[in-house]
C-alpha atoms as a PDB file:
ATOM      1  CA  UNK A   1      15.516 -12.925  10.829  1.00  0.00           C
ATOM      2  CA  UNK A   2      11.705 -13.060  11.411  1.00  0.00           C
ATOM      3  CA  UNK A   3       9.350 -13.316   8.212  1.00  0.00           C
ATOM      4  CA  UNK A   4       8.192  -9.469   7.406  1.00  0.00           C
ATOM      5  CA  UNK A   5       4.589  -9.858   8.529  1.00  0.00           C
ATOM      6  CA  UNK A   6       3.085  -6.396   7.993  1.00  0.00           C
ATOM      7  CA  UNK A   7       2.018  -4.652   4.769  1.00  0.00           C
ATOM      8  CA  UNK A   8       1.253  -0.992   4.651  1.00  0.00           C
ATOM      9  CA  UNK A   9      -2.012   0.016   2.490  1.00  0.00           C
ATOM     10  CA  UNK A  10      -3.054   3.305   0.486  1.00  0.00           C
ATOM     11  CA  UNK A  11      -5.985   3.094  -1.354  1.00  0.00           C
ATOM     12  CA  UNK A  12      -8.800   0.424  -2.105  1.00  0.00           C
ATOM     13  CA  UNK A  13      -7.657  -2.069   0.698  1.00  0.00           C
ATOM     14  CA  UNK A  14      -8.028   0.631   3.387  1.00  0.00           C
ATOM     15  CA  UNK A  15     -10.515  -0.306   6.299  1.00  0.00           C
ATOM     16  CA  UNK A  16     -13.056   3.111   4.420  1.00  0.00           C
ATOM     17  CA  UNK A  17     -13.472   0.777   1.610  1.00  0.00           C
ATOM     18  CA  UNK A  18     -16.497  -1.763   0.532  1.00  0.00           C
ATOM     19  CA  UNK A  19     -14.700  -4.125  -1.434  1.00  0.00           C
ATOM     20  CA  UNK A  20     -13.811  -7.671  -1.273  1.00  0.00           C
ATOM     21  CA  UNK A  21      -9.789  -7.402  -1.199  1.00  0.00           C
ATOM     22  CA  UNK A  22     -10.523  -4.730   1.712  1.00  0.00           C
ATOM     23  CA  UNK A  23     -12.568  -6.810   3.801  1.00  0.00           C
ATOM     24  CA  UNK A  24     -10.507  -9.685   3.432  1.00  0.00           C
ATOM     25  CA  UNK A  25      -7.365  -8.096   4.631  1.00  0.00           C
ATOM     26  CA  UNK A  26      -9.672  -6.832   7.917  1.00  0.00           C
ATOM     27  CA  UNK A  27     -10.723 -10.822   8.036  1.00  0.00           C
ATOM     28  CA  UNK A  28      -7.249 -12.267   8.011  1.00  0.00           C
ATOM     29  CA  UNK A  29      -4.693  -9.418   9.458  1.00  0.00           C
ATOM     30  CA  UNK A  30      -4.676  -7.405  12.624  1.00  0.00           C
ATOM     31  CA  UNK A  31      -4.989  -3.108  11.964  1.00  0.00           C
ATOM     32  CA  UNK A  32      -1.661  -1.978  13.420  1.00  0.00           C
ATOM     33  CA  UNK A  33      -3.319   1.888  12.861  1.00  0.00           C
ATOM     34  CA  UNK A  34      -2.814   4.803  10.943  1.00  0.00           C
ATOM     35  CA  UNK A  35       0.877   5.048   9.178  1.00  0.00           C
ATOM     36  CA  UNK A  36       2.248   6.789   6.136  1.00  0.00           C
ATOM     37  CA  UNK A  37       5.363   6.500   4.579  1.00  0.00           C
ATOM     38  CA  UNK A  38       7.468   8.655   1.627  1.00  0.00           C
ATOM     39  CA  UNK A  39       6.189   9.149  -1.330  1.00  0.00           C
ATOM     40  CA  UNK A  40       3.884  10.311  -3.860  1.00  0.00           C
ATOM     41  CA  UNK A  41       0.420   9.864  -4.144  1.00  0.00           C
ATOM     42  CA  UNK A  42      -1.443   9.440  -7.827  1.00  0.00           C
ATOM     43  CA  UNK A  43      -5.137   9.259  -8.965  1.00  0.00           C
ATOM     44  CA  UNK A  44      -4.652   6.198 -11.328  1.00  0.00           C
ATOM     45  CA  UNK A  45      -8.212   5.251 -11.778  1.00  0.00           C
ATOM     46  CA  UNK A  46     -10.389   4.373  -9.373  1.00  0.00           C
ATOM     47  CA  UNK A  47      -7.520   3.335  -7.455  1.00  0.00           C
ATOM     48  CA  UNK A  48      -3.856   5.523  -6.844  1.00  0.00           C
ATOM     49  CA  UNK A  49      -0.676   4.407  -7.349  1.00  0.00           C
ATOM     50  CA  UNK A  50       2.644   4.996  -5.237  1.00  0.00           C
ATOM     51  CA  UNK A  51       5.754   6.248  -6.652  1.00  0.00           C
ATOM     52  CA  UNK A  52       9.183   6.970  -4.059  1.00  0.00           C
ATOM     53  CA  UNK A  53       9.925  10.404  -3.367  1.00  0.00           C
ATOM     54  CA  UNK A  54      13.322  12.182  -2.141  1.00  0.00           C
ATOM     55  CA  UNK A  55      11.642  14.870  -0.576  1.00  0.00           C
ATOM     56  CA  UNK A  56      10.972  14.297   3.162  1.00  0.00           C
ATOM     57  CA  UNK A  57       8.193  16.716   2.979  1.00  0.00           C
ATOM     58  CA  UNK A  58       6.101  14.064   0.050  1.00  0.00           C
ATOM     59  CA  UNK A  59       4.181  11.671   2.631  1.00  0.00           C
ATOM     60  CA  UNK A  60       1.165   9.051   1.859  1.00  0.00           C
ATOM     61  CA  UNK A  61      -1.116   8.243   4.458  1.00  0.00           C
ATOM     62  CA  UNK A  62      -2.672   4.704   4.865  1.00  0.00           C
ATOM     63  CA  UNK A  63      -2.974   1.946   7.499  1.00  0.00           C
ATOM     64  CA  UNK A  64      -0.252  -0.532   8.426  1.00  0.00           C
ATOM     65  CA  UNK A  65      -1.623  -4.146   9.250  1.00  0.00           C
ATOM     66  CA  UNK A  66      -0.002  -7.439  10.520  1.00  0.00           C
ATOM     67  CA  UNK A  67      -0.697 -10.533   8.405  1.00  0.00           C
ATOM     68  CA  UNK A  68      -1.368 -13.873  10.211  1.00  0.00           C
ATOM     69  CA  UNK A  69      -1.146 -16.226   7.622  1.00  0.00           C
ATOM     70  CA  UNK A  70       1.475 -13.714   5.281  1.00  0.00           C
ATOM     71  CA  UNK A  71       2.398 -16.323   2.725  1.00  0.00           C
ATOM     72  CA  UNK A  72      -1.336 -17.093   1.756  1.00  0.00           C
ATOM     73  CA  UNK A  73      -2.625 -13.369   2.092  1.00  0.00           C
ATOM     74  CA  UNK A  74       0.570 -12.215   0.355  1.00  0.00           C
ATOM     75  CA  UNK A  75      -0.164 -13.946  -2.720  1.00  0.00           C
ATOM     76  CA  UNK A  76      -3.732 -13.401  -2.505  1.00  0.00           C
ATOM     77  CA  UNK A  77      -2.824  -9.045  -2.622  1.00  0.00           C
ATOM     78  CA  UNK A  78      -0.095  -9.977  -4.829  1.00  0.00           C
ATOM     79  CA  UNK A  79      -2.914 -11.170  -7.247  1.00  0.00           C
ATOM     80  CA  UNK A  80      -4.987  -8.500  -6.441  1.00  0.00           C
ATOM     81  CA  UNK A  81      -2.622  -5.865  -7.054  1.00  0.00           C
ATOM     82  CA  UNK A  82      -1.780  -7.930 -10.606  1.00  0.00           C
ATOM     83  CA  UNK A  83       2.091  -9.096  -9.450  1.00  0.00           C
ATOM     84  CA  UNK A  84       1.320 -12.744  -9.046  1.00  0.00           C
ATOM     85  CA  UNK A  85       2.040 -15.777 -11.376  1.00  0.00           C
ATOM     86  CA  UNK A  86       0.931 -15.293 -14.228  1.00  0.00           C
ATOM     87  CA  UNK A  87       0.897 -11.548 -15.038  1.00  0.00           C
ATOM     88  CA  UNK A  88       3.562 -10.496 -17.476  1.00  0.00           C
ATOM     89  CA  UNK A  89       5.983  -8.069 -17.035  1.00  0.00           C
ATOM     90  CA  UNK A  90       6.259  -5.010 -16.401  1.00  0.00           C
ATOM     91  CA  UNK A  91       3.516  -5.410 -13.581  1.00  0.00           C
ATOM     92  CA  UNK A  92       1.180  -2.647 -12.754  1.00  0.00           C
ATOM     93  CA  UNK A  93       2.736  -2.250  -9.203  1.00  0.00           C
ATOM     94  CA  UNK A  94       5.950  -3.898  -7.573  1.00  0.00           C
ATOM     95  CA  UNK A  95       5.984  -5.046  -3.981  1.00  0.00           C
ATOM     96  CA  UNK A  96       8.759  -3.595  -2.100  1.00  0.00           C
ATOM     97  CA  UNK A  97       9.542  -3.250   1.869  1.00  0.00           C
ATOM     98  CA  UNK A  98       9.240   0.594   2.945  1.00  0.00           C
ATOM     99  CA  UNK A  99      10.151   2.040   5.983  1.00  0.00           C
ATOM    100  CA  UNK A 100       6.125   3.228   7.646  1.00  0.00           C
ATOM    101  CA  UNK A 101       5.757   5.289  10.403  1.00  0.00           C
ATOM    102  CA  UNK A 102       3.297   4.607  12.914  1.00  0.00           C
ATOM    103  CA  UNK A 103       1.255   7.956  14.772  1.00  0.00           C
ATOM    104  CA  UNK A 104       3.028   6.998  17.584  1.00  0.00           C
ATOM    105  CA  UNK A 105       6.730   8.146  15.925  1.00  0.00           C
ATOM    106  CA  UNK A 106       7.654   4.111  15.709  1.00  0.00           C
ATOM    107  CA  UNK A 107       9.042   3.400  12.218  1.00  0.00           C
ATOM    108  CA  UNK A 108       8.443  -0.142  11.132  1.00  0.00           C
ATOM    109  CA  UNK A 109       9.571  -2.120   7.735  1.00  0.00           C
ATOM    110  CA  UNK A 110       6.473  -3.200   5.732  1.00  0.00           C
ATOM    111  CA  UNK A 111       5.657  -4.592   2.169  1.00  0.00           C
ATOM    112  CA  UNK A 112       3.815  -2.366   0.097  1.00  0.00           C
ATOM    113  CA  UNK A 113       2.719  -1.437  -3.462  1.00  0.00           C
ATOM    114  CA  UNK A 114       4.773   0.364  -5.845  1.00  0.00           C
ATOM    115  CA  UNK A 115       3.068   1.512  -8.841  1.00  0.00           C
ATOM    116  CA  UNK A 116       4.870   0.744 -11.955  1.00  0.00           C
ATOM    117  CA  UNK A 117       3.834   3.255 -14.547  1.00  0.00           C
ATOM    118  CA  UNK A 118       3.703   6.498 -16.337  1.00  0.00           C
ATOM    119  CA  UNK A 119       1.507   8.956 -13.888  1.00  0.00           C
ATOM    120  CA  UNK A 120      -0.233  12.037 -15.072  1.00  0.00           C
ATOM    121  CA  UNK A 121       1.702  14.880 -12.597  1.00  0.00           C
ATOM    122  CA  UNK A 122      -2.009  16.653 -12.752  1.00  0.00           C
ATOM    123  CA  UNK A 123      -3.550  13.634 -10.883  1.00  0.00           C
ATOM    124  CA  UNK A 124      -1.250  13.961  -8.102  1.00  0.00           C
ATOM    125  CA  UNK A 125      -3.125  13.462  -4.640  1.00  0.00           C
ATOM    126  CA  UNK A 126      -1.066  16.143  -2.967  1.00  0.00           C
ATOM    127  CA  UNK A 127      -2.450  15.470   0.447  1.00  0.00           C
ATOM    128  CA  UNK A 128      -1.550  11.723   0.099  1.00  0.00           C
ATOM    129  CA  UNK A 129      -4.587  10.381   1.365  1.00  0.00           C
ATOM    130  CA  UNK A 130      -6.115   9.049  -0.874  1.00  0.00           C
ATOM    131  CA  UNK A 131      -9.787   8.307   0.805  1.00  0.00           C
ATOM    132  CA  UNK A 132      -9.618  12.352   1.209  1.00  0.00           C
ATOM    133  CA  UNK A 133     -12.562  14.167  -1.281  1.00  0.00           C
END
C-alpha cells in the first residue's frame, strides 16, 4: 500500500489565508480542489476545530492537497497543529485519515485534523466553511 499523500484542510491553512503554515502548504503540496468531508464545524478561536458527525447531512468544506515531500510537511502541520514531539497529551487536535469528497463526486482517504476538546455548541459554524463571514 502507497504512503497516504494527501491531507484535507478547514481553516487557517486554506489557500484564503495570509499566514505562514498556509503558504507553505501552497509551496510544498499540489491543490487537489475544493472537498469537504463529515463533520462538524466549530469557531475555536481564531481558528475552528473538527469534531465527527453521524449525520450525513453535517458537512465541512475545505481544500484537499497532495503532499510531495509528506513525511517532512507532515511533521511540519503536525507541529503546527500542536501534535508533534513534544506536546503533551491530550493534544489540541488528533490527525486521523477521513474519507473527502472531491466536487467531482470522487471520494478520496486523506489525513486531517481532529479537534480534541470541549466546543461551545453556540460557536458552531453551521455552514461548515469556515472562511464564510
Amino acid at each position: 500500500m502507497s504512503e497516504l499523500d494527501c491531507v484535507f484542510v478547514y481553516g487557517t491553512l486554506m489557500s484564503g489565508f495570509d499566514h505562514p503554515m498556509s503558504r507553505r502548504l501552497a509551496a510544498s503540496a499540489d491543490l487537489v480542489g475544493p472537498a469537504s468531508c463529515r463533520g462538524r464545524l466549530y469557531r475555536v478561536a481564531h481558528y475552528p476545530g473538527l469534531l465527527h458527525s453521524d449525520d450525513a447531512a453535517d458537512v465541512v468544506h475545505g481544500e484537499l492537497y497532495r503532499l510531495r515531500n509528506v513525511a517532512e510537511l507532515m511533521a511540519a502541520l503536525d507541529d503546527y497543529e500542536s501534535i508533534g514531539p513534544g506536546f503533551e497529551p491530550p493534544t489540541l487536535y488528533l490527525r486521523e485519515v477521513v474519507p473527502v469528497t472531491l466536487a467531482d463526486g470522487r471520494v478520496q482517504q486523506a489525513w486531517t485534523y481532529i479537534y480534541n476538546r470541549p466546543v461551545d455548541e453556540a460557536k458552531r459554524i453551521v455552514s461548515g466553511k469556515f472562511l464564510e463571514k
